[in-house]
N, C-alpha and C. Protein backbone atom coordinates (compact mmCIF):
# COMPACT_ATOMS: atom_id res chain seq x y z
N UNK A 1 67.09 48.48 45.98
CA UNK A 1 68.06 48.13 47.02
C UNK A 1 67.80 48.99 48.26
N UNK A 2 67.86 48.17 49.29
CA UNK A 2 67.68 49.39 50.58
C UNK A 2 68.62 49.72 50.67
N UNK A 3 69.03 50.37 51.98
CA UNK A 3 69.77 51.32 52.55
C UNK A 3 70.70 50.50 53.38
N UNK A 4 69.98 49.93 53.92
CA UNK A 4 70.33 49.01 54.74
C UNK A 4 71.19 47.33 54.32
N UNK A 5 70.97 47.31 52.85
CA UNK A 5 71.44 45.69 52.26
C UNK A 5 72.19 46.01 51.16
N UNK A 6 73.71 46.96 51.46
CA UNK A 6 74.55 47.01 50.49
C UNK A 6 75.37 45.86 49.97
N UNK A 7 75.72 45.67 48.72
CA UNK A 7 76.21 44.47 48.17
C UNK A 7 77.93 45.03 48.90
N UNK A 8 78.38 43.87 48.50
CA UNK A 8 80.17 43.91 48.75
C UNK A 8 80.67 45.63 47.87
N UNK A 9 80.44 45.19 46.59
CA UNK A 9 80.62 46.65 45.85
C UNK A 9 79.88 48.01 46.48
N UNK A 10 78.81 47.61 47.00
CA UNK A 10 78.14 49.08 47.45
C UNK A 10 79.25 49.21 48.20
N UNK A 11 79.67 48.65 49.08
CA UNK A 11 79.92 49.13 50.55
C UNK A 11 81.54 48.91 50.13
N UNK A 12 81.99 48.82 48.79
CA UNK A 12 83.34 49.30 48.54
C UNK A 12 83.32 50.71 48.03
N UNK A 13 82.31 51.37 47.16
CA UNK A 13 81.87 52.79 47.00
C UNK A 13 81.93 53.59 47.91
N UNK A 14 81.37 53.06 48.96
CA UNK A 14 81.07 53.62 50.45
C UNK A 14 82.50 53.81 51.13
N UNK A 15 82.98 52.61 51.18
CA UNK A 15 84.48 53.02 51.78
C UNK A 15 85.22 54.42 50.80
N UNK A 16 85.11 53.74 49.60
CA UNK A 16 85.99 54.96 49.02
C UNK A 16 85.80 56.00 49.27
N UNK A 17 84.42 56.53 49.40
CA UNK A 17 83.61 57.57 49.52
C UNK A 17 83.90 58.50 50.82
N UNK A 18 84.11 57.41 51.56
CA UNK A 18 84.77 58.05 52.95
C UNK A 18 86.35 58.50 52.96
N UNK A 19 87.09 57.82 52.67
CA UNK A 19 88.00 58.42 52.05
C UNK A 19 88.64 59.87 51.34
N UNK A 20 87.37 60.01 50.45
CA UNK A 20 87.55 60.89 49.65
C UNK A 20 87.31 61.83 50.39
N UNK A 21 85.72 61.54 51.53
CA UNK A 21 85.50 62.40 52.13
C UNK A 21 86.35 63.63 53.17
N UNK A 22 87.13 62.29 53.77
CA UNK A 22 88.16 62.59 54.22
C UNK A 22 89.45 63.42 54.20
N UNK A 23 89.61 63.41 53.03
CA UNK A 23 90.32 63.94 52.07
C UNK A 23 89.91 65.59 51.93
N UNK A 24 88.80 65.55 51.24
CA UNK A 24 88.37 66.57 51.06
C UNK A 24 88.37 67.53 52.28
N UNK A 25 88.14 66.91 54.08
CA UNK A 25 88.11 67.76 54.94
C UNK A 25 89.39 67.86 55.60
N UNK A 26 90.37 67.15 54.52
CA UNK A 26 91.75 67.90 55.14
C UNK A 26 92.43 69.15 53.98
N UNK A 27 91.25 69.55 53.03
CA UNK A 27 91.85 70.31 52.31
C UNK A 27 92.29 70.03 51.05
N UNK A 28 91.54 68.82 50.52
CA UNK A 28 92.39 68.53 49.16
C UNK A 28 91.90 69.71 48.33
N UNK A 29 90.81 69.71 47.86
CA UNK A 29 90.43 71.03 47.02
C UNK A 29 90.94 70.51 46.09
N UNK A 30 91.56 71.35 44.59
CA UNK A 30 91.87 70.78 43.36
C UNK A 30 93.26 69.41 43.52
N UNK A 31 94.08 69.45 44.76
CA UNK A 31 95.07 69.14 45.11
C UNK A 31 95.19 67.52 45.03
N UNK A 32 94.99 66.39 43.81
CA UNK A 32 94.89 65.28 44.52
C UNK A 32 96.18 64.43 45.16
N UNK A 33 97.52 65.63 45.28
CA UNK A 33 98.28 64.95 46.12
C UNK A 33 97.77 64.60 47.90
N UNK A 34 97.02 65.52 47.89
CA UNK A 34 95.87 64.99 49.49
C UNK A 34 95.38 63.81 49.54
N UNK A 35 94.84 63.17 48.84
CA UNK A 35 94.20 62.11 48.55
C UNK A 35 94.80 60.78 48.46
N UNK A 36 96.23 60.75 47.61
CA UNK A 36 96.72 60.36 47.49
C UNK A 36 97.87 59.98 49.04
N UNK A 37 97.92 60.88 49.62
CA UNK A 37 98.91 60.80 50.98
C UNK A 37 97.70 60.06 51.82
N UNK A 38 96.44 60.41 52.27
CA UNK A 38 95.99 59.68 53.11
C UNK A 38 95.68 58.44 52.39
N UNK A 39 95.43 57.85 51.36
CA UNK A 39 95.44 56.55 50.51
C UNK A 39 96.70 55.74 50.92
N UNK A 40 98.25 56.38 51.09
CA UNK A 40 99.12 55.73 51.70
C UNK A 40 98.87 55.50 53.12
N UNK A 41 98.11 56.10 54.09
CA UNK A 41 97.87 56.06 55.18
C UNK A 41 97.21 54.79 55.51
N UNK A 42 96.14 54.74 54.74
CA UNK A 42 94.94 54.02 54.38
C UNK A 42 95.95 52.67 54.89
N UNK A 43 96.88 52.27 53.39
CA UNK A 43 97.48 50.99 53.26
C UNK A 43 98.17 50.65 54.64
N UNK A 44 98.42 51.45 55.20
CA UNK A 44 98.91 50.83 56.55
C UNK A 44 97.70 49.84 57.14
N UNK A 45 97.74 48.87 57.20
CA UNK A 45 96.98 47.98 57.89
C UNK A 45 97.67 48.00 59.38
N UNK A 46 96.06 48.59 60.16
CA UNK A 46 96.29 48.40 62.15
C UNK A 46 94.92 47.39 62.52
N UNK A 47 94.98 46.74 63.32
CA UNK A 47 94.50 46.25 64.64
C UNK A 47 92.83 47.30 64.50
N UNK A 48 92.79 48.72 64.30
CA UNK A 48 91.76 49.37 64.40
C UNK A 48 91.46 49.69 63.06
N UNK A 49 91.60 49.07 62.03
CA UNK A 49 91.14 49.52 60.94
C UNK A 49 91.07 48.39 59.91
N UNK A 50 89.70 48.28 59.11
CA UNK A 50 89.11 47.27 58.24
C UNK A 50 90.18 47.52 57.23
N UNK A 51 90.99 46.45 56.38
CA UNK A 51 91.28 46.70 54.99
C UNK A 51 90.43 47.70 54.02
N UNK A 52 90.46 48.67 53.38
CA UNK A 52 90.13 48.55 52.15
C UNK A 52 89.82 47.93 50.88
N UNK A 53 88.71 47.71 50.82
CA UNK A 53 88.90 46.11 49.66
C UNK A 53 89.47 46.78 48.39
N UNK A 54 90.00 46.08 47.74
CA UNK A 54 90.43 45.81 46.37
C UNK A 54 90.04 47.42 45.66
N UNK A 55 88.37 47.42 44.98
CA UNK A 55 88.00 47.66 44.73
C UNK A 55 87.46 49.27 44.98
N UNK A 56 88.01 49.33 46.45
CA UNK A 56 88.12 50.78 46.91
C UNK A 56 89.02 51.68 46.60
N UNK A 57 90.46 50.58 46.78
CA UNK A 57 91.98 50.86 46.30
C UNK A 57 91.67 51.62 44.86
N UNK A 58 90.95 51.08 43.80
CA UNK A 58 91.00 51.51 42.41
C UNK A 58 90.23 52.11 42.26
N UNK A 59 88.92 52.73 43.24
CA UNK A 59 88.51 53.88 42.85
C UNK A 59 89.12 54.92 43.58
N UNK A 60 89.81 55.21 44.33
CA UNK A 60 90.46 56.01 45.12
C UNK A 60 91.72 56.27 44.46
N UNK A 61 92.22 55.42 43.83
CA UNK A 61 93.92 56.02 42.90
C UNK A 61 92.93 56.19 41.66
N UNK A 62 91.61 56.03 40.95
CA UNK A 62 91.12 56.35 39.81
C UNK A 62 90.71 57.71 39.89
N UNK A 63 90.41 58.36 41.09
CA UNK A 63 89.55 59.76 41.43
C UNK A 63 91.02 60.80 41.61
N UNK A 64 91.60 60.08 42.40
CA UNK A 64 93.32 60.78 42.49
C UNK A 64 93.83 61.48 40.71
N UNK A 65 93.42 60.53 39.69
CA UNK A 65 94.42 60.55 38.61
C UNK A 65 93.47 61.39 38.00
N UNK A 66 92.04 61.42 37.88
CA UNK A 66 91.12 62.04 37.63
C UNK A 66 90.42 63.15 37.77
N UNK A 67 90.84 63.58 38.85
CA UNK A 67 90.50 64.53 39.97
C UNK A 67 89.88 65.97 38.58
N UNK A 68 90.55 66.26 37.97
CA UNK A 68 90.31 67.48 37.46
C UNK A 68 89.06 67.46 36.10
N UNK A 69 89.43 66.29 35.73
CA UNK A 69 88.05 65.86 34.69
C UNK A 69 87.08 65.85 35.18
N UNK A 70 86.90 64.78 36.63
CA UNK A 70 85.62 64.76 37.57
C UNK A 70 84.92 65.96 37.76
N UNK A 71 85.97 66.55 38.50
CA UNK A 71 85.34 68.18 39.04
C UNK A 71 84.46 69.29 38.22
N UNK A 72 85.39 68.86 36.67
CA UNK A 72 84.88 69.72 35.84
C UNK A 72 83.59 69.29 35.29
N UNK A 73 83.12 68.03 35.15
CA UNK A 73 82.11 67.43 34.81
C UNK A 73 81.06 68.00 35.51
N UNK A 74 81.26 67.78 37.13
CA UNK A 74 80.35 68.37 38.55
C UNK A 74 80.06 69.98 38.28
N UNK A 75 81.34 70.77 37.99
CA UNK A 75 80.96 71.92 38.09
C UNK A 75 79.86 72.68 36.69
N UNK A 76 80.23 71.98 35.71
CA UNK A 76 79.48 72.24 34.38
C UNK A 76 77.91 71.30 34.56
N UNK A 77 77.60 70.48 35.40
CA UNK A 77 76.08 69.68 35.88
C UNK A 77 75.43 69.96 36.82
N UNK A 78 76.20 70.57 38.26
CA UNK A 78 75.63 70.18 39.39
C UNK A 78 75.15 71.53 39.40
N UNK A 79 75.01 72.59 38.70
CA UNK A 79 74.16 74.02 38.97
C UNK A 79 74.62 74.75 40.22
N UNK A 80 75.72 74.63 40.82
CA UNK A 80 75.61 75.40 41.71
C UNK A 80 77.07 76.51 41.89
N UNK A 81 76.94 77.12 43.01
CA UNK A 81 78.60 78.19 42.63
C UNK A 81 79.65 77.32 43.27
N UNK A 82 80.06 76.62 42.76
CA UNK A 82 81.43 76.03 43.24
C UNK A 82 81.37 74.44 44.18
N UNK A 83 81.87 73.55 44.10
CA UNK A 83 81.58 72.93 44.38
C UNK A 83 81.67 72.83 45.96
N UNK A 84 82.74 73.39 46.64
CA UNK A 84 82.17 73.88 47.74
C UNK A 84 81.19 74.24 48.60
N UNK A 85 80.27 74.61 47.66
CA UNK A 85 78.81 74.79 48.15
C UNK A 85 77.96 73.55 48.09
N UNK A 86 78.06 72.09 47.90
CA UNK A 86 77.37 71.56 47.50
C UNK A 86 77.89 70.47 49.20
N UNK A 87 76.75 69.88 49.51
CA UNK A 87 77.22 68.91 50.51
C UNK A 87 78.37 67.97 50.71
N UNK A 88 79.29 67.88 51.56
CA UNK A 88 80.49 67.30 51.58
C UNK A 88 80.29 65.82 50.83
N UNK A 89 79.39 65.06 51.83
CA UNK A 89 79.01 63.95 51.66
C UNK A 89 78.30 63.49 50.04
N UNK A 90 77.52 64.02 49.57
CA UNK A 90 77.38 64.13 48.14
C UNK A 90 78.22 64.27 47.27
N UNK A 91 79.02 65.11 47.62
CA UNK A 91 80.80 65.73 46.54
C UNK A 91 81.33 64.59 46.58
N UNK A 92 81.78 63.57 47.76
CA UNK A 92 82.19 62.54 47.60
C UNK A 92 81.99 61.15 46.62
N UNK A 93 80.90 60.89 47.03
CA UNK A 93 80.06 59.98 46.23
C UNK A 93 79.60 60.11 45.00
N UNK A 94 79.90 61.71 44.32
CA UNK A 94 79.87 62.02 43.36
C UNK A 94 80.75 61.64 42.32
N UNK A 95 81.92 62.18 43.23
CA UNK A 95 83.06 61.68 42.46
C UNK A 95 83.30 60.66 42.35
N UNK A 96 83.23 59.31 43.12
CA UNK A 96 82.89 57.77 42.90
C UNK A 96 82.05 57.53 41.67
N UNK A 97 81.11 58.07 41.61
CA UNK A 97 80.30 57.51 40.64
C UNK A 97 80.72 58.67 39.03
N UNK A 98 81.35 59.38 39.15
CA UNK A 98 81.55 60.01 37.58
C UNK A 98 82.72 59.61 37.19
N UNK A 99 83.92 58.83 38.43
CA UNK A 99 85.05 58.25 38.03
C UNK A 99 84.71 57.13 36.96
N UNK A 100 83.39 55.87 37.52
CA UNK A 100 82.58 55.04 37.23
C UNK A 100 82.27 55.81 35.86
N UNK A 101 81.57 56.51 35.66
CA UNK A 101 81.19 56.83 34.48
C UNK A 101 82.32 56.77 33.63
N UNK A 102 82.99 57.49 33.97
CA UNK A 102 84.26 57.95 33.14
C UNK A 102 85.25 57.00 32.43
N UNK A 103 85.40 55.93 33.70
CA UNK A 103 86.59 54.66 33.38
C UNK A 103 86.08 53.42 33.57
N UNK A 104 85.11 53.44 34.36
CA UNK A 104 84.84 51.84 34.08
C UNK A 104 83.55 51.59 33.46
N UNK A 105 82.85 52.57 32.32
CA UNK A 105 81.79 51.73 32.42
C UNK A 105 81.55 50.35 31.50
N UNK A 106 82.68 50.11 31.35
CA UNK A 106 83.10 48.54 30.06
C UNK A 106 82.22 47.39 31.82
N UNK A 107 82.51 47.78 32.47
CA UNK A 107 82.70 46.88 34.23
C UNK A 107 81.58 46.82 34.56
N UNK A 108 81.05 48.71 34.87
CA UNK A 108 79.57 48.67 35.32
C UNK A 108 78.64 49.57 34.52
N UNK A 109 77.47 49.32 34.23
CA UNK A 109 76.45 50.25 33.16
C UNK A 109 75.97 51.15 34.12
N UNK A 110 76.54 52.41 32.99
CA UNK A 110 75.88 53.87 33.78
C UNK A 110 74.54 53.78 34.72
N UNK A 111 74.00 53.16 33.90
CA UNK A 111 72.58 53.13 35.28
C UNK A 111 72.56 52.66 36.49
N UNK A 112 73.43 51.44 36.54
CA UNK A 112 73.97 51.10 37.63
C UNK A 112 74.71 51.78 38.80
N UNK A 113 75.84 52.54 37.95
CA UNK A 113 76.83 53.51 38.69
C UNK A 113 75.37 54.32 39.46
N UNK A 114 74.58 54.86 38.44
CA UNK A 114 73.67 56.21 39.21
C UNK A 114 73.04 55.23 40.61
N UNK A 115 72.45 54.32 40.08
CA UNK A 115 71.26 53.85 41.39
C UNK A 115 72.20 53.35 42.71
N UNK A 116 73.98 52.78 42.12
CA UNK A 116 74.42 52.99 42.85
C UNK A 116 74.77 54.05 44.53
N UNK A 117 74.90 54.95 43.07
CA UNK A 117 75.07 56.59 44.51
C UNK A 117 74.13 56.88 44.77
N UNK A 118 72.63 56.84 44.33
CA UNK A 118 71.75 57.49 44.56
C UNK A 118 71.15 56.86 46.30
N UNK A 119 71.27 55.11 46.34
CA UNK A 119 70.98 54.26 47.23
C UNK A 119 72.17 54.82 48.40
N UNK A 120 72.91 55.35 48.48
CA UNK A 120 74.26 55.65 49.28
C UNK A 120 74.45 56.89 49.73
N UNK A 121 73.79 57.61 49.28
CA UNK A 121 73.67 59.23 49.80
C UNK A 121 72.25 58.93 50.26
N UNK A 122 71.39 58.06 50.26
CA UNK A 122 69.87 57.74 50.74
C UNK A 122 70.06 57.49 52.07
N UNK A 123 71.18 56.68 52.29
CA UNK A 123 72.10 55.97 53.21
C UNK A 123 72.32 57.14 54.32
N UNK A 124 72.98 57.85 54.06
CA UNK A 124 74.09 58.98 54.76
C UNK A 124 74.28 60.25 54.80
N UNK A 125 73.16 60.70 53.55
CA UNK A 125 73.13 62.10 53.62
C UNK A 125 71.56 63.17 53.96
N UNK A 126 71.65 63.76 53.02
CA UNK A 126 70.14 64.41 53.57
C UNK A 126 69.04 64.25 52.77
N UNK A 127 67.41 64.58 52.86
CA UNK A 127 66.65 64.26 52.74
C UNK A 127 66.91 64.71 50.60
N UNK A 128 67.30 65.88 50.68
CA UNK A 128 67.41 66.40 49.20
C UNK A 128 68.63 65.56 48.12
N UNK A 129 69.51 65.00 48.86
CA UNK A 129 70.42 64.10 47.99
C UNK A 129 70.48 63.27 46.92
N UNK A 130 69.12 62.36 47.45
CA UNK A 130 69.55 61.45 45.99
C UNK A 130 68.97 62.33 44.91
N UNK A 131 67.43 62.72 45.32
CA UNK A 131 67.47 63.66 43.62
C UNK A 131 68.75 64.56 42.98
N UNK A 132 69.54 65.20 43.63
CA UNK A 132 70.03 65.81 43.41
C UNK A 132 71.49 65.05 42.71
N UNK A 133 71.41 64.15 43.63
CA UNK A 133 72.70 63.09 43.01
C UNK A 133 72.30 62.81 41.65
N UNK A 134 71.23 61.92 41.65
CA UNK A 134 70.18 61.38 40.54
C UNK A 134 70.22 62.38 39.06
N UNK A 135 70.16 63.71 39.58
CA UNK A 135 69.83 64.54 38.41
C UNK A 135 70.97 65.00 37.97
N UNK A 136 72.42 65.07 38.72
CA UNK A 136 73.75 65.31 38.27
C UNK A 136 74.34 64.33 37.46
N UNK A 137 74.37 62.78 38.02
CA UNK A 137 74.53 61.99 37.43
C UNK A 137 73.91 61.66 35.70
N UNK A 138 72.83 61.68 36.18
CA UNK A 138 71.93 61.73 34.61
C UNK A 138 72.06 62.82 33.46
N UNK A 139 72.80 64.08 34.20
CA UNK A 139 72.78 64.94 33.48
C UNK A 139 74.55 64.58 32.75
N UNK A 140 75.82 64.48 33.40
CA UNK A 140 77.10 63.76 33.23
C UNK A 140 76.63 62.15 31.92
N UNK A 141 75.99 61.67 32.18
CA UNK A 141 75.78 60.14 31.62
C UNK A 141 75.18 60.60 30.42
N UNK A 142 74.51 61.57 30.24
CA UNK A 142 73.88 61.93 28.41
C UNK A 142 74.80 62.98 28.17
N UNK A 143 75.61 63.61 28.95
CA UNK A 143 76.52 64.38 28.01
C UNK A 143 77.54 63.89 27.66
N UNK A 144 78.34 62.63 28.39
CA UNK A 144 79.11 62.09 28.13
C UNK A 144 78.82 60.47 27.05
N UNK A 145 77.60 60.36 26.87
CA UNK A 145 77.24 59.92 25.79
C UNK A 145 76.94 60.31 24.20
N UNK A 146 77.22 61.78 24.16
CA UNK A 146 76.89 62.35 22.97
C UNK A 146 78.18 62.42 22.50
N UNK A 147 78.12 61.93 20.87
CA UNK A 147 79.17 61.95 19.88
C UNK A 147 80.02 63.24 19.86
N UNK A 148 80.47 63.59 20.64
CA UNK A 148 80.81 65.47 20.52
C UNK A 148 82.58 64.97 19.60
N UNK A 149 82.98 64.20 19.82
CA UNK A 149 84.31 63.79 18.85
C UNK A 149 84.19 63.66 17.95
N UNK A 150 82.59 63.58 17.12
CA UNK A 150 82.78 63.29 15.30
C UNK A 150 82.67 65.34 15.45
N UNK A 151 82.78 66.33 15.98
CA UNK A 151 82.81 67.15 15.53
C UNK A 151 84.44 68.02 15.00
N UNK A 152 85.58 67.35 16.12
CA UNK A 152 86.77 67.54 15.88
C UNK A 152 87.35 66.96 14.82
N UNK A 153 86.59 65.25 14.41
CA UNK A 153 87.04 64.58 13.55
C UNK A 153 87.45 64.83 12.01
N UNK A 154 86.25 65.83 11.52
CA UNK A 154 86.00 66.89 10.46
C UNK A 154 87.49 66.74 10.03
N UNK A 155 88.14 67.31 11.13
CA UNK A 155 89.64 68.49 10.73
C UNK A 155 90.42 67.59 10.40
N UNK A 156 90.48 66.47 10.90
CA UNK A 156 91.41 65.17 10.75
C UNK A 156 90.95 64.29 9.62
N UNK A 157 90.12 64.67 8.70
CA UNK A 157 90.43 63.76 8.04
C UNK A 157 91.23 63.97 6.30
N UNK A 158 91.80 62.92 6.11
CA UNK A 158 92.50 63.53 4.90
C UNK A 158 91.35 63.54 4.00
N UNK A 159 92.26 64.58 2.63
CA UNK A 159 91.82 64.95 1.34
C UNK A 159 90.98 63.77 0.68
N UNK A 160 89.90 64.26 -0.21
CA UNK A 160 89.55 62.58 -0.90
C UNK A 160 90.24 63.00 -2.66
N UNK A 161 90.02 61.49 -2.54
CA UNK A 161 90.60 61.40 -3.98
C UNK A 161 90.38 62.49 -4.94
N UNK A 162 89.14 63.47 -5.11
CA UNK A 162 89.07 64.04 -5.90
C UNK A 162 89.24 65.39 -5.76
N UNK A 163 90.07 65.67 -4.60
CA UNK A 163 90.57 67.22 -4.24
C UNK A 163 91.95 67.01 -3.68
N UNK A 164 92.32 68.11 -4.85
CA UNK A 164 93.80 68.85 -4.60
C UNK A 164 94.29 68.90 -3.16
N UNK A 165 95.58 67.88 -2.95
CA UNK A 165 96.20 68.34 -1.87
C UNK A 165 96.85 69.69 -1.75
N UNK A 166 96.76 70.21 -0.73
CA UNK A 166 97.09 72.13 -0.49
C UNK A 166 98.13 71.63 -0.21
N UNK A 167 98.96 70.63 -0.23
CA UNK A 167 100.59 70.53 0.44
C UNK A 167 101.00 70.46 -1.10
N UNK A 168 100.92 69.88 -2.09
CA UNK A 168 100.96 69.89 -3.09
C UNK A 168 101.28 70.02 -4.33
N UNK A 169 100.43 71.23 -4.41
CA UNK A 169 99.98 72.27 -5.39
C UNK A 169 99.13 71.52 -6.19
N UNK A 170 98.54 72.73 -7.28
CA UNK A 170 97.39 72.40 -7.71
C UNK A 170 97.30 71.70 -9.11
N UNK A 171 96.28 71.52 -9.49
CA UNK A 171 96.10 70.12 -10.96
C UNK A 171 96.86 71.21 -11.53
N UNK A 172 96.52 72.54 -11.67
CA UNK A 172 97.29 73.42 -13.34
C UNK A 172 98.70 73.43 -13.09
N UNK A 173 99.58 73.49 -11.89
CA UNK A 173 100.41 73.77 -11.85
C UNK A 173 101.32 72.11 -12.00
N UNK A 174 100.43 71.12 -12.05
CA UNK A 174 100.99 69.88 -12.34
C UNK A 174 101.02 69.83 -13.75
N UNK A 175 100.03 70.17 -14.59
CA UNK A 175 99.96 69.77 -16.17
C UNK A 175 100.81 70.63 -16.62
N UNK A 176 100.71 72.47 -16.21
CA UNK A 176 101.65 73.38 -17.11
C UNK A 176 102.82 73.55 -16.64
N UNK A 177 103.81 73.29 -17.10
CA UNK A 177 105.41 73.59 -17.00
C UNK A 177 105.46 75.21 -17.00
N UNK A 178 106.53 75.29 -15.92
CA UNK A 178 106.48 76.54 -15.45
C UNK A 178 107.81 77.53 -16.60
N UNK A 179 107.91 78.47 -17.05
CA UNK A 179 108.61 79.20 -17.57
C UNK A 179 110.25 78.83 -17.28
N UNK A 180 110.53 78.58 -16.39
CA UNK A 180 111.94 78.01 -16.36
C UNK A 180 112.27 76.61 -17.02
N UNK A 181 110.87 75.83 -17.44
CA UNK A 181 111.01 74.28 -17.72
C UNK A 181 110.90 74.56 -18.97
N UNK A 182 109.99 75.78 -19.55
CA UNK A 182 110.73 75.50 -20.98
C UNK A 182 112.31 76.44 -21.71
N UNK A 183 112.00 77.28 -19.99
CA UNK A 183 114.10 77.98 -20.90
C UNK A 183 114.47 76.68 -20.90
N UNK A 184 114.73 75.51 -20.50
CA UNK A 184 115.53 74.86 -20.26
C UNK A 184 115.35 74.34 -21.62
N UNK A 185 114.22 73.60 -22.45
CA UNK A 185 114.22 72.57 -23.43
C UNK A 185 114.18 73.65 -24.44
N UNK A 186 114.30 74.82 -24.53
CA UNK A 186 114.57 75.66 -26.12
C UNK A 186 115.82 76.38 -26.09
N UNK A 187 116.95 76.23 -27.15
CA UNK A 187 118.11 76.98 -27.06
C UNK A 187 117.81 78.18 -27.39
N UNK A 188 118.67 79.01 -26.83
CA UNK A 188 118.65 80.31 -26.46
C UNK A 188 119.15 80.64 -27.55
N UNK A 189 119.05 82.25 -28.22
CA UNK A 189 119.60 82.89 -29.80
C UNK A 189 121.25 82.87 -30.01
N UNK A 190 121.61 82.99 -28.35
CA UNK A 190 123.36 82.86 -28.54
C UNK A 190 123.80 81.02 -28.90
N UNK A 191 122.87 80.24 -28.65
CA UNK A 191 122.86 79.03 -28.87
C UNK A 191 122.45 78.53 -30.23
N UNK A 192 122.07 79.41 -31.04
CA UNK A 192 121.74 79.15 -31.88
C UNK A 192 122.74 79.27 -33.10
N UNK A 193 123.14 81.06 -32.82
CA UNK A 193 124.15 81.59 -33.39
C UNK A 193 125.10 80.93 -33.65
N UNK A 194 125.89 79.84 -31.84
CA UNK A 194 127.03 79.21 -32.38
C UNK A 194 127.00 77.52 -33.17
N UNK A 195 126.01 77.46 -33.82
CA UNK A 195 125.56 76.07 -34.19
C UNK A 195 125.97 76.41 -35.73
N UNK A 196 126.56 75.10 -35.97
CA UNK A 196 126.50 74.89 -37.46
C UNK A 196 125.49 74.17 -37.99
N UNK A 197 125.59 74.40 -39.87
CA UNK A 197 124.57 73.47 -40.19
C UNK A 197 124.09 72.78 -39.51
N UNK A 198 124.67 71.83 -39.52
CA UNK A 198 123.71 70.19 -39.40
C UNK A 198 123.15 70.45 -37.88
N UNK A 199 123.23 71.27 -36.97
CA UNK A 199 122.84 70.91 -36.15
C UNK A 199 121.91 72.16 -35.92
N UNK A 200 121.80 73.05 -37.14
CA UNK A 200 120.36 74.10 -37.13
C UNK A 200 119.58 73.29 -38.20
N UNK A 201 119.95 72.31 -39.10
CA UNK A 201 118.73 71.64 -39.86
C UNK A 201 118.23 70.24 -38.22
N UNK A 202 119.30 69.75 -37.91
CA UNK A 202 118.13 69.38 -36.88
C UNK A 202 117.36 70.10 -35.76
N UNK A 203 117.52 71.17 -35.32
CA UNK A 203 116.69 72.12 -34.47
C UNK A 203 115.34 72.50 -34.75
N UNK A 204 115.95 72.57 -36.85
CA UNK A 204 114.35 73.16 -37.15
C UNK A 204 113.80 71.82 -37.53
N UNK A 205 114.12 70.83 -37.70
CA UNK A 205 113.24 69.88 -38.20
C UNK A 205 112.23 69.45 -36.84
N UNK A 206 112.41 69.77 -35.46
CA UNK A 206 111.57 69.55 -34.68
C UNK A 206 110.47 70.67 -34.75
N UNK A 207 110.18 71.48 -35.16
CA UNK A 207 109.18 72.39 -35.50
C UNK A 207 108.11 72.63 -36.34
């Protein structure tokens, strides 16, 4: 794709992207109530300003709700001290495309999302961008593809059939009756004492 022949969706990325950008240079920082206030701004439709398509709308309230997953993704991939340090214009489009990763990729396939941003910072930013986009992205898309949830799963799963529930107690303490279960079924010597015959020839006949 050139640079120059964005589809409808590129150039809804792009809007968002500006946005965000926007955002970001009024100070959002971890804050996505920033984002969210100029997004109401946004919806004001004037005379000097294109709609937002559809599609911009939902990545822009998706990056808003997201904001802290994204970041953390960027800051644990993108190698550098803070994201601050990393080009405005890239930070943006970043976050477009790891929202993408994150929530829609049932919509669009990770590879897509990447060649997406990579064609869009080719667009608008500097000569070092798309690799750098390219290699953040790719690095987010195989970590967020690795099974890392069958490792929590372990803990969750119940007992199998052939081990003792610890809520329980254990097989011996099910088969042997505990010392109070048999005071109960043998009369005691004062119980014995007050028994007549017939009812000490049946006591001992169970023996």
């Amino acid at each position: 794709m050139s640079a120059f022949a964005f589809t409808a969706r590129t150039k809804a990325r792009k809007r968002a992207a500006d946005v965000i950008y926007e955002a970001d240079q009024r100070g959002m920082g971890r804050n996505p109530e920033v984002l969210r206030d100029l997004l109401r701004e946004r919806r004001v439709v004037t005379a000097a300003q294109t709609p937002l398509p559809e599609y911009s709308l939902q990545i822009i309230e998706g990056v808003a709700e997201r904001l802290h997953d994204i970041d953390t993704l960027l800051r644990q991939h993108a190698k550098v001290h803070g994201l601050d340090r990393m080009p405005a214009v890239d930070l943006a489009v970043l976050r477009v495309a790891v929202w993408e990763l994150l929530v829609n990729e049932d919509d669009v396939p990770p590879l897509v999302v990447i060649d997406e941003a990579v064609s869009i910072v080719k667009s608008i930013s500097t000569d070092d961008s798309p690799a750098f986009v390219n290699a953040v992205l790719d690095a987010i898309r195989r970590d967020l593809e690795t099974p890392s949830w069958t490792r929590e799963r372990v803990m969750d799963e119940p007992a199998r059939p052939d081990e003792p529930d610890p809520d329980s107690g254990s097989e011996a303490d099910t088969q042997n009756p505990s010392f109070a279960d048999v005071e109960k079924q043998h009369p005691s010597l004062a119980d014995v004492e007050n028994m007549n015959m017939d009812e000490l020839d049946e006591l001992l006949s169970d023996y």
